[in-house]
Each structure stands twice: as structure tokens, then as C-alpha cells.
PDB file of N, CA and C in Angstrom:
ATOM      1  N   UNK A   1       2.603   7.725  21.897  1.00  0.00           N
ATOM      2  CA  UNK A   1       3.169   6.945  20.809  1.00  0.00           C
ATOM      3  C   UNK A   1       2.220   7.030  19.619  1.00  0.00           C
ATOM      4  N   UNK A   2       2.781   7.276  18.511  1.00  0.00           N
ATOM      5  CA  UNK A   2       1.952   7.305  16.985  1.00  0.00           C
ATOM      6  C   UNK A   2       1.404   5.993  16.840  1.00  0.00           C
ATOM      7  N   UNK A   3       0.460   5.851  16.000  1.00  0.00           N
ATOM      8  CA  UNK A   3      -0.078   4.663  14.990  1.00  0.00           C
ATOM      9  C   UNK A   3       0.989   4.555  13.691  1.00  0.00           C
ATOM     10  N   UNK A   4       1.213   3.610  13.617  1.00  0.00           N
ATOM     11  CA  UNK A   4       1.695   2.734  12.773  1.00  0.00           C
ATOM     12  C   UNK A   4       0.965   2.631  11.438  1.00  0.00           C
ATOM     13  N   UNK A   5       1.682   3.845  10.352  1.00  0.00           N
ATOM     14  CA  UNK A   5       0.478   4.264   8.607  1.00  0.00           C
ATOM     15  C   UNK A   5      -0.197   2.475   8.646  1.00  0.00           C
ATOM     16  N   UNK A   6      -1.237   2.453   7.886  1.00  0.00           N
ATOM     17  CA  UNK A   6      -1.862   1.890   6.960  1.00  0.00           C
ATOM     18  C   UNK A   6      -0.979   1.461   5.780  1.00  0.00           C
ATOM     19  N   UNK A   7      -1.762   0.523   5.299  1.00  0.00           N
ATOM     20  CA  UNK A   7      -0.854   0.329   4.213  1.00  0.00           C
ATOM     21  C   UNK A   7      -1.050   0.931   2.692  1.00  0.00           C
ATOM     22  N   UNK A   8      -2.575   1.284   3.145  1.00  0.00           N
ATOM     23  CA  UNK A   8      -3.140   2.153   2.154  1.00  0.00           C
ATOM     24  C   UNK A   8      -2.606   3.648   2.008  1.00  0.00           C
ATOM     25  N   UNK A   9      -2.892   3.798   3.786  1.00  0.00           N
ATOM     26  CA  UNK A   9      -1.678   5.438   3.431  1.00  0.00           C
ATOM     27  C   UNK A   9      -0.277   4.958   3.063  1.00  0.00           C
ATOM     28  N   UNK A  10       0.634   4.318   3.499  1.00  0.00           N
ATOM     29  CA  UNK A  10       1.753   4.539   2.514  1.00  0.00           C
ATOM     30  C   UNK A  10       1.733   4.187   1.117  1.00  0.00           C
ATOM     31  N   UNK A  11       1.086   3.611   0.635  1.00  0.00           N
ATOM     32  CA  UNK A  11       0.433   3.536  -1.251  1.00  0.00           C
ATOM     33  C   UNK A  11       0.303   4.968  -1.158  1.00  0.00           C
ATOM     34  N   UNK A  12      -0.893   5.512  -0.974  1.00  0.00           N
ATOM     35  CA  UNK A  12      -1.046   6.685  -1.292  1.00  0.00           C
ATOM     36  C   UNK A  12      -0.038   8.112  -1.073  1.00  0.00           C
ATOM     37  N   UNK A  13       0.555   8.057   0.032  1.00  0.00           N
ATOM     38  CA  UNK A  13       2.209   8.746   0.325  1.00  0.00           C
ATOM     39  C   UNK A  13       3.002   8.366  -1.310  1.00  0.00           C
ATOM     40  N   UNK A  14       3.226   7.296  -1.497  1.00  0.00           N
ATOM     41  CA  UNK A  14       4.065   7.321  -2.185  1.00  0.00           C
ATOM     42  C   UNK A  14       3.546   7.587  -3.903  1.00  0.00           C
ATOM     43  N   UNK A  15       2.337   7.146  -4.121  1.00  0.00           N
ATOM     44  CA  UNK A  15       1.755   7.704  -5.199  1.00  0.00           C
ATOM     45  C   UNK A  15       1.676   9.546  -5.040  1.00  0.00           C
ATOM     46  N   UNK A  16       1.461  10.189  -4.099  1.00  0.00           N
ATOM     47  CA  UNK A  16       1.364  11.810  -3.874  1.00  0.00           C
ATOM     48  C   UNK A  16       2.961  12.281  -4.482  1.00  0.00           C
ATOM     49  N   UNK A  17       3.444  11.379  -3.826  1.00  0.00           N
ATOM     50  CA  UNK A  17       5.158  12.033  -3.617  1.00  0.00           C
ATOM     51  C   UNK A  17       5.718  11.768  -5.378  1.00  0.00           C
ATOM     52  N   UNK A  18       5.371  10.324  -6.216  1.00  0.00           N
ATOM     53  CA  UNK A  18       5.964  10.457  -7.319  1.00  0.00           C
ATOM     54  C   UNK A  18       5.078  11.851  -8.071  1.00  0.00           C
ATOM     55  N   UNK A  19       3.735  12.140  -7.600  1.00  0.00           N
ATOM     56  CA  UNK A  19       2.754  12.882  -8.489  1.00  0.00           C
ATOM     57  C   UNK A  19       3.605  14.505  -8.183  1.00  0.00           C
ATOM     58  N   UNK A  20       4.079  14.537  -6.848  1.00  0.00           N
ATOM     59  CA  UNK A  20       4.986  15.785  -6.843  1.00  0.00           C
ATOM     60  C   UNK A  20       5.919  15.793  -7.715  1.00  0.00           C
ATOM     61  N   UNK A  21       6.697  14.751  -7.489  1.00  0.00           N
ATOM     62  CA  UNK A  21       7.980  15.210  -8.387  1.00  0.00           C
ATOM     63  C   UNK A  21       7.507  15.017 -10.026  1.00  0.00           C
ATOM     64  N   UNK A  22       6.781  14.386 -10.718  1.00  0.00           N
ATOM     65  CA  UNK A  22       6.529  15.000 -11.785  1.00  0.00           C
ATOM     66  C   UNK A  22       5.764  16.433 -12.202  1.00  0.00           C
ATOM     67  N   UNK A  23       5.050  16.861 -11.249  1.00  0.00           N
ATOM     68  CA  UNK A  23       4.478  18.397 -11.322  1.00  0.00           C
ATOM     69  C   UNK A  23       5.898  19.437 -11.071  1.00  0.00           C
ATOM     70  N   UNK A  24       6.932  19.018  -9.941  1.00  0.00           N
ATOM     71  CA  UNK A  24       7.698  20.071  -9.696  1.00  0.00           C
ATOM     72  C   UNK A  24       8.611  20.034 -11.119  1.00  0.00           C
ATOM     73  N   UNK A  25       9.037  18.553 -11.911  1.00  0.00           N
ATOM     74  CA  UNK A  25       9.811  18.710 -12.780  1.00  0.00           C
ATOM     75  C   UNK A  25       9.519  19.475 -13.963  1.00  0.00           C
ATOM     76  N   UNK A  26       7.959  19.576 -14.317  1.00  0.00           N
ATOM     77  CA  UNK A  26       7.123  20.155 -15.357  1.00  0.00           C
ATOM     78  C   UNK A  26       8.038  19.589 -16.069  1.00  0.00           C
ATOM     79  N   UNK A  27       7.758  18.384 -16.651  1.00  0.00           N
ATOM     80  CA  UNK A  27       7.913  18.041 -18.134  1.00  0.00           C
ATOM     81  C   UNK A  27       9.499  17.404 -18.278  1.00  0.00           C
ATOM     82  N   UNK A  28      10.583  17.612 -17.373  1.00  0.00           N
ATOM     83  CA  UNK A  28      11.685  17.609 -17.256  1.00  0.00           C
ATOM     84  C   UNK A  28      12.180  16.638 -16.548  1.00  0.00           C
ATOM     85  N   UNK A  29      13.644  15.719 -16.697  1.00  0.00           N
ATOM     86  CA  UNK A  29      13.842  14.646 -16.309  1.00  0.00           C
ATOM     87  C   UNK A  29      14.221  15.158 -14.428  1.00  0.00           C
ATOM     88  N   UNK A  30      14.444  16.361 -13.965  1.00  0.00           N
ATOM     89  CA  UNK A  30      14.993  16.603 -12.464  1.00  0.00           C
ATOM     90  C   UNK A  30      14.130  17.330 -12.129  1.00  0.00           C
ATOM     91  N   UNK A  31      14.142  17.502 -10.531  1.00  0.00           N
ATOM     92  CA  UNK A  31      13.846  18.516  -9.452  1.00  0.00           C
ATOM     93  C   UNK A  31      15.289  19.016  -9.132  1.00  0.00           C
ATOM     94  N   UNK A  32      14.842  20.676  -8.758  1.00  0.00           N
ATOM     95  CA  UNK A  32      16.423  21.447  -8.287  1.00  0.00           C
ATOM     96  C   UNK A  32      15.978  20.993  -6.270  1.00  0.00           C
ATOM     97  N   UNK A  33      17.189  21.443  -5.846  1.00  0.00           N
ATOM     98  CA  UNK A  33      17.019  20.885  -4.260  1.00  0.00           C
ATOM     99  C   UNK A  33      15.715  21.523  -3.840  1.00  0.00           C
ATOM    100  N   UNK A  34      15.812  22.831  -3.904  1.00  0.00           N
ATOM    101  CA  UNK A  34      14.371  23.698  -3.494  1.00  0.00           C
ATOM    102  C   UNK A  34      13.062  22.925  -3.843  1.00  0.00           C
ATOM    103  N   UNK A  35      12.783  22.589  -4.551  1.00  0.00           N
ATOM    104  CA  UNK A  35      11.839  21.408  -4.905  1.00  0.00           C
ATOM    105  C   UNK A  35      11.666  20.628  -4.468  1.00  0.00           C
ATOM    106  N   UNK A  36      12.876  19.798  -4.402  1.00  0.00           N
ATOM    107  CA  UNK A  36      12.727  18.508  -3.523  1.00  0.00           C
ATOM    108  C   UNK A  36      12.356  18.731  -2.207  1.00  0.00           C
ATOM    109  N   UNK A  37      13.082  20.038  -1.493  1.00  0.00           N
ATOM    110  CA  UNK A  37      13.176  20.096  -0.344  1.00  0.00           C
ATOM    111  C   UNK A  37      11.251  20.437   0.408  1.00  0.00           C
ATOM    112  N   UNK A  38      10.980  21.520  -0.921  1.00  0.00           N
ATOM    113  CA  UNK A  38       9.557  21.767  -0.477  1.00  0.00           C
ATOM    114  C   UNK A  38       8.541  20.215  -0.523  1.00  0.00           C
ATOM    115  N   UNK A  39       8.607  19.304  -1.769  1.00  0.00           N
ATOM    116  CA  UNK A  39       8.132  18.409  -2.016  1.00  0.00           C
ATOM    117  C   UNK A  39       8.181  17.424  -0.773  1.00  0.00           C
ATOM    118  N   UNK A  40       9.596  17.102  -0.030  1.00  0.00           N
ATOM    119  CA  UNK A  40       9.312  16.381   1.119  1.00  0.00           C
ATOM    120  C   UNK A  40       8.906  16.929   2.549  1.00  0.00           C
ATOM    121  N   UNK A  41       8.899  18.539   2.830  1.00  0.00           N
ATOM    122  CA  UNK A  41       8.785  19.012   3.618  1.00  0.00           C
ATOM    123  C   UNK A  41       6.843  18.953   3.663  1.00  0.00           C
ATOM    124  N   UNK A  42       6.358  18.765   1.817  1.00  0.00           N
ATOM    125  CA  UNK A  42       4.973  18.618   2.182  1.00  0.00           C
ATOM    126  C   UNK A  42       4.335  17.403   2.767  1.00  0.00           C
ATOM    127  N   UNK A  43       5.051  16.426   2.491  1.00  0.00           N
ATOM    128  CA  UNK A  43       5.087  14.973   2.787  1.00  0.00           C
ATOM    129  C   UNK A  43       5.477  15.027   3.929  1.00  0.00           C
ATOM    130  N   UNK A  44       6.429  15.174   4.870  1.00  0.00           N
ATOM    131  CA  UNK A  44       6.705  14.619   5.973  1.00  0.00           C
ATOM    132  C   UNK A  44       6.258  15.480   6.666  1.00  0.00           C
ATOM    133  N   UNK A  45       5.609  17.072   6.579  1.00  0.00           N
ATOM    134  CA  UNK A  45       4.998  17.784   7.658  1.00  0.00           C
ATOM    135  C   UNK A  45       5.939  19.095   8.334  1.00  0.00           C
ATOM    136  N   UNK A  46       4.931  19.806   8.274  1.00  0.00           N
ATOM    137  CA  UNK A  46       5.855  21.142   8.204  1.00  0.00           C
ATOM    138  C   UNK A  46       6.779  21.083  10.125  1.00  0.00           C
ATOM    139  N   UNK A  47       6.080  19.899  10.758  1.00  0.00           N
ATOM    140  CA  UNK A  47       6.722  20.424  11.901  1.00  0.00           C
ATOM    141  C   UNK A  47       8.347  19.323  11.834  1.00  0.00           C
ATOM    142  N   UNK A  48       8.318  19.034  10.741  1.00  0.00           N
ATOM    143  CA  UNK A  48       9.529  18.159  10.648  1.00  0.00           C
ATOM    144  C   UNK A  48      10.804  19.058   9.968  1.00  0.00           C
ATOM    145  N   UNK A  49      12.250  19.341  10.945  1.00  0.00           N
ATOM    146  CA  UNK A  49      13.040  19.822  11.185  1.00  0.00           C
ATOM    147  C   UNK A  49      13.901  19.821   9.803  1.00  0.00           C
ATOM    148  N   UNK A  50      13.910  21.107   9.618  1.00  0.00           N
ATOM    149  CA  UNK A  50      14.869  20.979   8.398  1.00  0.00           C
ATOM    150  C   UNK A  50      16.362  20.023   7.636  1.00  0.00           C
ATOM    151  N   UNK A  51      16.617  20.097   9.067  1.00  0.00           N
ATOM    152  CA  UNK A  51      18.128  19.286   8.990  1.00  0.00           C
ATOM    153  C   UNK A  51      17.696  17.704   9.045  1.00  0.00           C
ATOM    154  N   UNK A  52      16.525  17.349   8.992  1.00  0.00           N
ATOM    155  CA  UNK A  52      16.345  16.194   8.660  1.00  0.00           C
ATOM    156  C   UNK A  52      15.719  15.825   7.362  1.00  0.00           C
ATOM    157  N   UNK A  53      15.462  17.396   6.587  1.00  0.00           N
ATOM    158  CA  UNK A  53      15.223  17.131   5.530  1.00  0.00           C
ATOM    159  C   UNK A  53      16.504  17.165   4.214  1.00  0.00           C
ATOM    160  N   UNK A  54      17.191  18.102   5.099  1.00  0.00           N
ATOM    161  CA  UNK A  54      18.229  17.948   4.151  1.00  0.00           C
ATOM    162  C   UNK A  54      19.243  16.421   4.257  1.00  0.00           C
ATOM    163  N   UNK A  55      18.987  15.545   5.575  1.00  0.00           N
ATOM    164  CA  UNK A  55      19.623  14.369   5.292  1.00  0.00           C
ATOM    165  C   UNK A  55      18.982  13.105   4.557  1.00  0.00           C
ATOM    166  N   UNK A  56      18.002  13.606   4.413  1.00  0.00           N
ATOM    167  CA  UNK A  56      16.850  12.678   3.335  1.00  0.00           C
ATOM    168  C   UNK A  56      16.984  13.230   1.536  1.00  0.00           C
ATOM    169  N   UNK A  57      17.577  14.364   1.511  1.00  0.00           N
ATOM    170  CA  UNK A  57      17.778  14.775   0.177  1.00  0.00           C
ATOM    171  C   UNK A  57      19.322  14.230   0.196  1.00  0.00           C
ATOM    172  N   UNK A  58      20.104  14.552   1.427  1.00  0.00           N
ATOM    173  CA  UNK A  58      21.147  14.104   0.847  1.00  0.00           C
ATOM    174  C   UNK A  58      21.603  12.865   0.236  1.00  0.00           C
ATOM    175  N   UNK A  59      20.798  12.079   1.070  1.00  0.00           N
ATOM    176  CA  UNK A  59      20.691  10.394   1.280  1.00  0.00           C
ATOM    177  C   UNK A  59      20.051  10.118  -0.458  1.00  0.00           C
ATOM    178  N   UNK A  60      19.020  10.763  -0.799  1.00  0.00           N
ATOM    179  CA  UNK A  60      18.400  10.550  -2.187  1.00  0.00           C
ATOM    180  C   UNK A  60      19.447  11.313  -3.163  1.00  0.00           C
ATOM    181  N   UNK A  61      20.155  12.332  -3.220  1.00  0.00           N
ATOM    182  CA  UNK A  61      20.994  12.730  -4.175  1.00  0.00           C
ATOM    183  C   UNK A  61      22.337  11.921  -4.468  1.00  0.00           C
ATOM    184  N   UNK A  62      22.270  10.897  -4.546  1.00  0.00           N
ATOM    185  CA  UNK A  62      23.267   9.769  -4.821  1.00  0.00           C
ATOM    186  C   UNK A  62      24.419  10.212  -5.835  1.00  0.00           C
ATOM    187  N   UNK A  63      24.416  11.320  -6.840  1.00  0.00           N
ATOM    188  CA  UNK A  63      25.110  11.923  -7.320  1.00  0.00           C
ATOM    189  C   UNK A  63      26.086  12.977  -6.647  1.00  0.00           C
ATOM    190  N   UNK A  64      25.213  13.481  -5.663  1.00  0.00           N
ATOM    191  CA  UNK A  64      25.920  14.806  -5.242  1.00  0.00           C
ATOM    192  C   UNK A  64      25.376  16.458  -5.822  1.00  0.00           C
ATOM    193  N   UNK A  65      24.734  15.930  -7.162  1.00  0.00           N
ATOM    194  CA  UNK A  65      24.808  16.932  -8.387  1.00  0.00           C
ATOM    195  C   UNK A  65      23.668  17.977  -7.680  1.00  0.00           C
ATOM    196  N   UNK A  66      23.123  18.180  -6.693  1.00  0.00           N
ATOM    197  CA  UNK A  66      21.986  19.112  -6.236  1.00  0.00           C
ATOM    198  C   UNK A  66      20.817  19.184  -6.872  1.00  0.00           C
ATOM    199  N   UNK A  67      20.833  18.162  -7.177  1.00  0.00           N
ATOM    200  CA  UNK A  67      19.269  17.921  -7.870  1.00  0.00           C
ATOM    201  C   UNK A  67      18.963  16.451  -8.140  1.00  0.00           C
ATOM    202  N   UNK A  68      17.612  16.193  -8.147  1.00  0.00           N
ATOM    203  CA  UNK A  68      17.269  14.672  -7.692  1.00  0.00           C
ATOM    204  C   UNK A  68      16.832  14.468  -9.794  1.00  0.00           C
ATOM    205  N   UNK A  69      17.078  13.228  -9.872  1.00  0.00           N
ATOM    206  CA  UNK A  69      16.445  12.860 -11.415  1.00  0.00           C
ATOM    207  C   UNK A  69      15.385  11.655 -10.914  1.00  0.00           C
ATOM    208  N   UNK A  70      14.847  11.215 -11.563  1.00  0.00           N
ATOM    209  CA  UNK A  70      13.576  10.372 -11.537  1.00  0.00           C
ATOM    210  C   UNK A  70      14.318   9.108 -10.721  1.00  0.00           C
ATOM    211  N   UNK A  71      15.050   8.499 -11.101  1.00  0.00           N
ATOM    212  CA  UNK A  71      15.644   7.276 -10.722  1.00  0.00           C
ATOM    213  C   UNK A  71      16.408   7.715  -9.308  1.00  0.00           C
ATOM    214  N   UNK A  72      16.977   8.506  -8.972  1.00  0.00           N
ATOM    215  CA  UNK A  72      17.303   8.641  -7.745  1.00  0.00           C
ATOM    216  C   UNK A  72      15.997   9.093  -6.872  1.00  0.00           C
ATOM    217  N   UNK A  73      15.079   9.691  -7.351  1.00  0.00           N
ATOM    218  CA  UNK A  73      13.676   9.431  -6.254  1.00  0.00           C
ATOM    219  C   UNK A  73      12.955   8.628  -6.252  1.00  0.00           C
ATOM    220  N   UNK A  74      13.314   7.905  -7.270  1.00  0.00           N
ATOM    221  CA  UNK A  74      12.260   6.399  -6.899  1.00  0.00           C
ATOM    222  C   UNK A  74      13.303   5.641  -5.872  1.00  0.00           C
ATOM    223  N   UNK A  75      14.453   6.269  -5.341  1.00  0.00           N
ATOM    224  CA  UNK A  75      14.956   5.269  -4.073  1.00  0.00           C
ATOM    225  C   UNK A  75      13.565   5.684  -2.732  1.00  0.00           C
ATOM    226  N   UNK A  76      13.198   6.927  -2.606  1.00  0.00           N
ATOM    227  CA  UNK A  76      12.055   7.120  -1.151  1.00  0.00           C
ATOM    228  C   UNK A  76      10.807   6.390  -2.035  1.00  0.00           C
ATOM    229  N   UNK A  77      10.151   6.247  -3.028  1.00  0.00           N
ATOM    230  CA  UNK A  77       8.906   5.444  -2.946  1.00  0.00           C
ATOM    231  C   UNK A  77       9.471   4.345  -3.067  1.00  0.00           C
ATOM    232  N   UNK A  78      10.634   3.418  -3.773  1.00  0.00           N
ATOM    233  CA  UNK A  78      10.678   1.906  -3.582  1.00  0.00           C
ATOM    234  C   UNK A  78      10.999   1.617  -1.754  1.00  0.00           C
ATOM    235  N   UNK A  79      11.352   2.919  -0.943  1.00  0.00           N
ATOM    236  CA  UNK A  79      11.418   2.703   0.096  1.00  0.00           C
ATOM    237  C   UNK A  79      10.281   2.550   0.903  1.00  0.00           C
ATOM    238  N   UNK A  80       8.982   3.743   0.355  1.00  0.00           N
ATOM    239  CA  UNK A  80       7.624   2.988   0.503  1.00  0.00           C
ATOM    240  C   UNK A  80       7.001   1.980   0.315  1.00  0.00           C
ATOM    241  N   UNK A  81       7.644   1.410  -0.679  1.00  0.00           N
ATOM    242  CA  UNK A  81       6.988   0.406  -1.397  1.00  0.00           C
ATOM    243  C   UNK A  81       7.369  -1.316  -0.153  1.00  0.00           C
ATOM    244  N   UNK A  82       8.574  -0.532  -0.262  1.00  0.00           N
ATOM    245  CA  UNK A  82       9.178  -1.782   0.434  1.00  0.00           C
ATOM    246  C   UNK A  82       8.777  -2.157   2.184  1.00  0.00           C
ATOM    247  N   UNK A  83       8.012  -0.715   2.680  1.00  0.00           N
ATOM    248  CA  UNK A  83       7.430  -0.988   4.263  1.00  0.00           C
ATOM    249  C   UNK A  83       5.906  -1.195   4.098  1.00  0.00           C
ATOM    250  N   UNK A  84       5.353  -0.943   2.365  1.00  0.00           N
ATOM    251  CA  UNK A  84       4.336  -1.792   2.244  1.00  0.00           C
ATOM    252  C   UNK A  84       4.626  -3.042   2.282  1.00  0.00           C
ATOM    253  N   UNK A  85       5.173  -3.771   1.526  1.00  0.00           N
ATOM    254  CA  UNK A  85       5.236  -4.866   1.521  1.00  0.00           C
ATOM    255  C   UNK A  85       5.628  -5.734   2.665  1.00  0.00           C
ATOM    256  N   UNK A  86       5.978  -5.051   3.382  1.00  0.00           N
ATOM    257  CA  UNK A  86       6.645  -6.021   5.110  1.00  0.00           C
ATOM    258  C   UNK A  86       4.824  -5.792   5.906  1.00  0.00           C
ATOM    259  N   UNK A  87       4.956  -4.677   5.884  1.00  0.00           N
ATOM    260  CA  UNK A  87       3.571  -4.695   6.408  1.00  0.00           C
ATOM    261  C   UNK A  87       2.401  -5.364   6.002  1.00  0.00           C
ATOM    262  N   UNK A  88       2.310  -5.808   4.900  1.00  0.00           N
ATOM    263  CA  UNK A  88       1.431  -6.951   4.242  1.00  0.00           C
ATOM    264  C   UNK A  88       1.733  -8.430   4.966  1.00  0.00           C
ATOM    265  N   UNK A  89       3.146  -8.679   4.748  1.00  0.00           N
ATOM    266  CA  UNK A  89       3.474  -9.693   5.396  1.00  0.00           C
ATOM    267  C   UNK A  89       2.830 -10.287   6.443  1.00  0.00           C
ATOM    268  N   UNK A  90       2.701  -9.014   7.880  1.00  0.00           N
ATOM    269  CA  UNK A  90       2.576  -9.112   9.028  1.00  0.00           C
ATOM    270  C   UNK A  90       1.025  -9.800   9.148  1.00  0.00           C
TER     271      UNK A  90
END
């Protein structure tokens, strides 16, 4: 059975992950899927199964449109944000 992140590592997860998607956007309000897809595949670990990455992009592409904009990826860090904050609780 795994350890249960820190609360410091998920701060820092989710600070890495917005610092990706502004490097992959260079300057630009989106990431194309390929981006995203590499961006969470660096985050969640290369031994983590593709088809679960594409249901985490799908789940974040709230448009459909194949590409993530700033506000639809701040749904996975407010989702960090938000198992920081329970975990503080505890």
C-alpha cells in the first residue's frame, strides 16, 4: 500500500503542473491535447496507463474542443488544492 502525498507535495504537484501548462502554452491562452497529455503523463508517472490519461483530459476538456484553456485546467489544481485542504483538516 502507498503513503498518502504530503501536503507539501501536493502544493508543489500542483504549483509544477500550473508551471507546465504555462511553459507548454508559450505565451498563449491553451494547450493542444498532446501537451496536455505529455504534461500529465509527467505528473502522474510514466507507468500510468494511457487510457487513464486520456479520461483525465477528457474529464478536464469540459468543452470537448481538444484543447485545455487556463480555466478548464485550473479544474486538476483546484482539485489539488481541494485534497490539500481536507488533509489540513485531518
Amino acid at each position: 500500500m502507498s503513503k498518502e502525498p504530503e501536503c507539501g507535495e501536493i502544493l508543489m504537484a500542483a504549483l509544477l503542473i500550473n508551471k507546465g501548462f504555462c511553459m507548454a502554452a508559450k505565451g498563449g491562452d491553451t494547450i493542444s491535447k498532446n501537451e496536455a497529455v505529455k504534461l500529465l503523463r509527467d505528473q502522474m508517472g510514466p507507468e500510468t496507463k494511457k487510457e487513464d490519461i486520456e479520461k483525465v483530459f477528457a474529464t478536464l476538456d469540459s468543452d470537448g474542443s481538444g484543447t485545455l484553456d487556463f480555466q478548464e485546467f485550473l479544474a486538476l489544481t483546484g482539485s489539488l488544492a481541494m485534497m490539500f485542504n481536507q488533509m489540513m483538516k485531518q
